[in-house]
Protein backbone atom coordinates (compact mmCIF):
# COMPACT_ATOMS: atom_id res chain seq x y z
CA UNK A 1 7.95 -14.95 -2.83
CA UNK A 2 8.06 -13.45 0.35
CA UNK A 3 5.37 -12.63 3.32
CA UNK A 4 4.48 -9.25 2.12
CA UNK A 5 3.25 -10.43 -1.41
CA UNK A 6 0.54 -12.82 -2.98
CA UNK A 7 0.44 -14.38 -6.53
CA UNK A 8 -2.14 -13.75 -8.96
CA UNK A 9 -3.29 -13.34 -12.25
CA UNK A 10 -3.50 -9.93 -14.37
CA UNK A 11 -7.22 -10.97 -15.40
CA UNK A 12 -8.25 -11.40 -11.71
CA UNK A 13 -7.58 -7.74 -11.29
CA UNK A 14 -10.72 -5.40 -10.64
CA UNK A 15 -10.58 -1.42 -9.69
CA UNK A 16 -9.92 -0.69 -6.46
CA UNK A 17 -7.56 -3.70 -5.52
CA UNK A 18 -3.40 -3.37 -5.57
CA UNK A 19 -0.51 -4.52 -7.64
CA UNK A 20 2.65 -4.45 -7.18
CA UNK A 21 4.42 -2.40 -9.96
CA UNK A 22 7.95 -2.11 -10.43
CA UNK A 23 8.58 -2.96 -6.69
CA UNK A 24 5.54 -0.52 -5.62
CA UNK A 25 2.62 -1.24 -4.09
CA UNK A 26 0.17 0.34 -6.59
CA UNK A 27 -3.92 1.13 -5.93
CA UNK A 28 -5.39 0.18 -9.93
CA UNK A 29 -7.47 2.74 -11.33
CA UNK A 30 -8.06 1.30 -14.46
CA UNK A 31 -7.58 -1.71 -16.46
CA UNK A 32 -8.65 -3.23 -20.05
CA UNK A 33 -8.48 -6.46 -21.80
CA UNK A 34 -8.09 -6.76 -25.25
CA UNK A 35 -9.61 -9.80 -27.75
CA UNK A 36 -7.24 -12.36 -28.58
CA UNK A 37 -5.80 -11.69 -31.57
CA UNK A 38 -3.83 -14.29 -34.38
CA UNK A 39 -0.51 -13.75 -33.07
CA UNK A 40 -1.58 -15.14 -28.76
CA UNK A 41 -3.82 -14.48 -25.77
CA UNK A 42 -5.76 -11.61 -24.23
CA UNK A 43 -3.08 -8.61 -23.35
CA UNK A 44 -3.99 -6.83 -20.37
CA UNK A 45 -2.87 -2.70 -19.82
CA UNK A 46 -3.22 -1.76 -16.45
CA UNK A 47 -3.37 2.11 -14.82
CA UNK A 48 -2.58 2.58 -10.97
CA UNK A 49 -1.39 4.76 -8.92
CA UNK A 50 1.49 4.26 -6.17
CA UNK A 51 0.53 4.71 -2.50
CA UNK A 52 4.31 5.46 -1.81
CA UNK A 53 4.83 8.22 -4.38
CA UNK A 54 1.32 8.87 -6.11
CA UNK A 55 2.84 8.83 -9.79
CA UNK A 56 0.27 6.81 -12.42
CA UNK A 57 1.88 3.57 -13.35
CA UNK A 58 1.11 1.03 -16.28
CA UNK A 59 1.62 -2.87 -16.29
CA UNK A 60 1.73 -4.12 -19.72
CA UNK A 61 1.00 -8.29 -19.84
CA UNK A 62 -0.67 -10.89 -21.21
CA UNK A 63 -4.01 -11.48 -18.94
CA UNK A 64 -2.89 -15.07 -17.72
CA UNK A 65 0.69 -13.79 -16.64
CA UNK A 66 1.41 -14.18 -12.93
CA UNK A 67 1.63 -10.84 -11.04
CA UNK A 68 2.04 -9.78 -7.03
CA UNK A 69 -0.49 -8.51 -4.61
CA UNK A 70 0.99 -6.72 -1.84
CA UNK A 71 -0.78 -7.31 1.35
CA UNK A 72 -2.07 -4.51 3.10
CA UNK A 73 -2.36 -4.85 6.91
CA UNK A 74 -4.02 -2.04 8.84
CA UNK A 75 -3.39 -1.11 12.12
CA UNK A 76 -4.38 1.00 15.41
CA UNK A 77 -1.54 2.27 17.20
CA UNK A 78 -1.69 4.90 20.08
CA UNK A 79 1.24 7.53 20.30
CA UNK A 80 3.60 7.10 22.94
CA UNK A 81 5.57 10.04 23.37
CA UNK A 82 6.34 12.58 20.97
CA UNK A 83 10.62 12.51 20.48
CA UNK A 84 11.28 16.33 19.25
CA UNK A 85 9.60 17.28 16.11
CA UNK A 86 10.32 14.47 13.39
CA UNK A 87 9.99 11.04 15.53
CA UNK A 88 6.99 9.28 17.13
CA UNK A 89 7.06 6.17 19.79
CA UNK A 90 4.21 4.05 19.09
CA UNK A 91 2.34 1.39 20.51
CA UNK A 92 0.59 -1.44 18.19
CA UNK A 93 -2.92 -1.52 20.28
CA UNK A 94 -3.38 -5.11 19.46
CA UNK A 95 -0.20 -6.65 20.40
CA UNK A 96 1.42 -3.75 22.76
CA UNK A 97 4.45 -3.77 20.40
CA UNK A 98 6.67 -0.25 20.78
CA UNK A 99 8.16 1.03 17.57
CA UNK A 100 9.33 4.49 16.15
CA UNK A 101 8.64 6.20 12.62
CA UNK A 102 9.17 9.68 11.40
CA UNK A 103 6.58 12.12 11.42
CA UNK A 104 5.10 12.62 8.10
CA UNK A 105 5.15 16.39 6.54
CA UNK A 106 0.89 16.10 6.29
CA UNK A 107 0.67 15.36 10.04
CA UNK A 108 3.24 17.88 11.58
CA UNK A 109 1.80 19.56 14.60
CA UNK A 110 -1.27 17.94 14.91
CA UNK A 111 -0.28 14.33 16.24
CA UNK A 112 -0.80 14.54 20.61
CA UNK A 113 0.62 12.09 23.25
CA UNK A 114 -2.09 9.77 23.83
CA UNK A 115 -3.76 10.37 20.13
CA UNK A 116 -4.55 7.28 18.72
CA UNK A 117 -3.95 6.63 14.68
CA UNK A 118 -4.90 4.55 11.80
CA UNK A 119 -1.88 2.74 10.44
CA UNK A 120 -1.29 0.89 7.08
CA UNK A 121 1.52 -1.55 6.61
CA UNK A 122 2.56 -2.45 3.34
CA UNK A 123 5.38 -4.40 2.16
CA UNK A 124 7.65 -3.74 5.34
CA UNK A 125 6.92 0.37 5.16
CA UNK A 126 4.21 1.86 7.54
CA UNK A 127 2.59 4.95 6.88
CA UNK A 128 -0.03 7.30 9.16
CA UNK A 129 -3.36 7.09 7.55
CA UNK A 130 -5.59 9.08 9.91
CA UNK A 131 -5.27 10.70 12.82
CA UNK A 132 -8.48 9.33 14.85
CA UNK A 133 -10.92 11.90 17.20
């Protein structure tokens, strides 16, 4: 297991929390339980949706089987400098680390030196959330 994942079970899961589906970090959207039946235990089918790619995604399992939770850290960073049209320098605001990342398409012309933006940081890949007033 490493530090960007949690264990859990598939019966703990509620809408609104994440998964980790075929290596994605996944938001669930959906999820049901079936009865036991004579042939085993509850089998869980649950619907999410990536927050890499946005395709739907379905986890098949039994509801006791073990599953990850990607952790989710969020983050206020303040921008730098601005390096040509594609890269950003940024600056975490809590512990004054400097880092670069590309400039997503969404966000293109509207990030400012000296903007500061909402950041999440899932399982090593950080993404722009908002761009703050």
């Amino acid at each position: 297991m490493s530090d960007e994942v949690n264990q859990g079970t598939v019966k703990d899961l509620k809408e609104g929390r994440y998964v980790v589906i075929d290596g994605e970090p996944c938001r669930v959207v959906g999820i049901d339980i079936s009865k036991t039946g004579k042939h085993g235990s509850h089998k869980a089918r649950v619907e999410a949706i990536s927050l890499f790619s946005g395709t739907k995604k379905t986890l098949m399992k039994p509801a006791d089987a073990t599953i990850e939770i990607p952790i989710l850290t969020k983050k206020a960073v303040q921008v730098v400098a601005i390096l040509g049209n594609e890269k950003l320098q940024l600056m975490d605001l809590s512990t004054y680390e400097v880092f670069e990342m590309n400039v997503p398409d969404e966000f293109k012309g509207k990030i400012v030196q000296g903007a500061e933006l909402d950041l999440q940081d899932v399982m090593g890949k950080k993404t722009i959330m908002r761009v703050k007033e």
